[in-house]
Each structure stands twice: as C-alpha cells, then as structure tokens.
Protein backbone atom coordinates (compact mmCIF):
# COMPACT_ATOMS: atom_id res chain seq x y z
CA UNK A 1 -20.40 -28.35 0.80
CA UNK A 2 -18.60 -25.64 3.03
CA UNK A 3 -18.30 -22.14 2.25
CA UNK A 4 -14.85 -21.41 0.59
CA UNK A 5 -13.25 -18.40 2.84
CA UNK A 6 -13.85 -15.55 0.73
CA UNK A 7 -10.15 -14.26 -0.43
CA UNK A 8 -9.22 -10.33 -1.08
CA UNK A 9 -9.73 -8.85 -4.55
CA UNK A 10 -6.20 -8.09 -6.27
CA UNK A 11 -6.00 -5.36 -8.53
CA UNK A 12 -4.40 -5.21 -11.90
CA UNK A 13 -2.14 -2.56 -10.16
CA UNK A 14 -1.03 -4.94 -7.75
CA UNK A 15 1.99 -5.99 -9.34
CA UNK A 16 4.08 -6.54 -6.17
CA UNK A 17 4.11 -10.44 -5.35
CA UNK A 18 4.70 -9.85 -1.21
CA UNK A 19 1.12 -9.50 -0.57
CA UNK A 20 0.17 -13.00 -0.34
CA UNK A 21 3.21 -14.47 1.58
CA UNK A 22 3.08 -15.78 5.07
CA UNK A 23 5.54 -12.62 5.74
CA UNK A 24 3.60 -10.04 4.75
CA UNK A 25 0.38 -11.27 6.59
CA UNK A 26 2.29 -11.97 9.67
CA UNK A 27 3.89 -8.18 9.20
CA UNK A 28 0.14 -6.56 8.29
CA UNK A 29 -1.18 -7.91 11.58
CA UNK A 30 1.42 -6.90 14.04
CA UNK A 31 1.41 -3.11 12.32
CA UNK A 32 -1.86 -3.24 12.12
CA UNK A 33 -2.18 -4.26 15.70
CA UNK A 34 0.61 -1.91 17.33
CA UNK A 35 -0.92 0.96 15.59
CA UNK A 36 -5.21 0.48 14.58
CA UNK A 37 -5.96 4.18 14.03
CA UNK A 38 -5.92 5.84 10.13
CA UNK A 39 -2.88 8.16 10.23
CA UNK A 40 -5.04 10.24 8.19
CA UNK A 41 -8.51 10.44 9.91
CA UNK A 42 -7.76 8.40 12.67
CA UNK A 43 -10.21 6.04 11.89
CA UNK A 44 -10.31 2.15 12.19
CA UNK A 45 -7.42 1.03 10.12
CA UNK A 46 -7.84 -1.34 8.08
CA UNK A 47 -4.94 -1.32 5.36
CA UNK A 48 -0.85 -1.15 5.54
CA UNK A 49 0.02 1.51 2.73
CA UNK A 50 3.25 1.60 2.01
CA UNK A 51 4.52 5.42 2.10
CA UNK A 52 6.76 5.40 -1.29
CA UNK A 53 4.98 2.58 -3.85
CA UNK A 54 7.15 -0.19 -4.40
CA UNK A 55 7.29 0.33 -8.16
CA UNK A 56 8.52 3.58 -7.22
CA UNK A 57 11.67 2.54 -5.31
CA UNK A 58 9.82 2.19 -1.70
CA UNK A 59 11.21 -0.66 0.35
CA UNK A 60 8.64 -3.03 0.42
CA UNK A 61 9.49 -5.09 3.83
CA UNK A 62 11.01 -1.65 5.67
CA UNK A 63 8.48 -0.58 8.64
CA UNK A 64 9.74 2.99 7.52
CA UNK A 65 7.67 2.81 4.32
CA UNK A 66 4.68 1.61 5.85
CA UNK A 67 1.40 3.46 7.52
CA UNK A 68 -2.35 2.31 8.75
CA UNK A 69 -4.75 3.56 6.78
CA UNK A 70 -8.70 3.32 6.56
CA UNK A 71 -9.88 1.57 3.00
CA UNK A 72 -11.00 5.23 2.47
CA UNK A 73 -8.22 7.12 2.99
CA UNK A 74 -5.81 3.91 1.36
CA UNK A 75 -8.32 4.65 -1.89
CA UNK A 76 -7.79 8.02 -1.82
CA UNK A 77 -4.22 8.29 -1.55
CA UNK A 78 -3.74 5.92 -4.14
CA UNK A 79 -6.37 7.80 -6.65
CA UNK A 80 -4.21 10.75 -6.13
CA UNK A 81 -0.91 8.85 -7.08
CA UNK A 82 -2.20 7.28 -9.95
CA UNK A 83 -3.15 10.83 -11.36
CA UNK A 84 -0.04 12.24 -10.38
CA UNK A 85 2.57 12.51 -13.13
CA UNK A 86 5.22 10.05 -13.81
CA UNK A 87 9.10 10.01 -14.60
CA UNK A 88 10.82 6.97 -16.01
CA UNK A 89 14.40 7.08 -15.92
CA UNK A 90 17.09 9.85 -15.67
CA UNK A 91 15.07 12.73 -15.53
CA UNK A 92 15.58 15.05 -19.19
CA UNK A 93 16.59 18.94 -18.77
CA UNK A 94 14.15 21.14 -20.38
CA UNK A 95 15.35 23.16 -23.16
CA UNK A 96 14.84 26.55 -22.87
C-alpha cells in the first residue's frame, strides 16, 4: 500500500478554520514565494504569520497582516504572545 502524504500537525491553538482551504494554500505559496526570506533573521521562510492573531481582531485574508517567517522565529513570536497578557472586552479603569 502507498505512503499516505504526511499532513501538518494542528495545534489546539489553531482555532482559525482558513488554514486548510484551497485559499489559504494558494495565498501561503504566492507570499511565500514573492517574499522567501524570515523578516526576522532573514532566513529560509517557511511559515505565513499573521502580524495581529486572528483571535485578536487581525484580518485573516488581508496581505497587511501577514509576514514570512522561519519555523523558529514563527515559534518564538508566538511563545512570546501566548505569555503576554490578555484583555477581554472593554478595557476596566483602575481605581486609584
């Protein structure tokens, strides 16, 4: 029997649906293509981040919000947002 293509690992965190549409492929490779050097380190790119997460009110089709990145830098950027503190909602006025 053939070798089923391997497919890429989905995190828990990976909550938007976009990533596995025809569009979104499509989009990855002609970003990734027009610009293939980490914007970072300017190493091999390998990932399209987008700039403001999705869950955070980043438009998640808009060339704006997106950047090549290098599975490195991709993991470390998104290690530092996931430790960065979080609002929900109308932001509350401290008392004081």
């Amino acid at each position: 029997m053939p070798e089923q293509p391997k497919r890429e690992k989905q995190t828990r965190k990976a909550r938007w649906h976009g990533y596995g549409t025809t569009r979104w492929r499509k989009m990855r490779a002609r970003l990734l293509a027009l610009h293939p050097l980490c914007v970072e380190c300017t190493g091999i790119a390998t990932v399209l981040d987008h700039i403001t997460a999705v869950r955070d009110g980043g438009d998640p089709w808009a060339e704006s919000n997106l950047q090549s990145l290098c599975e490195s830098c991709h993991n470390s950027k998104s290690g530092r947002e996931s430790h960065a503190p979080r609002t929900y909602g109308p932001q509350r006025r401290q008392r004081g």
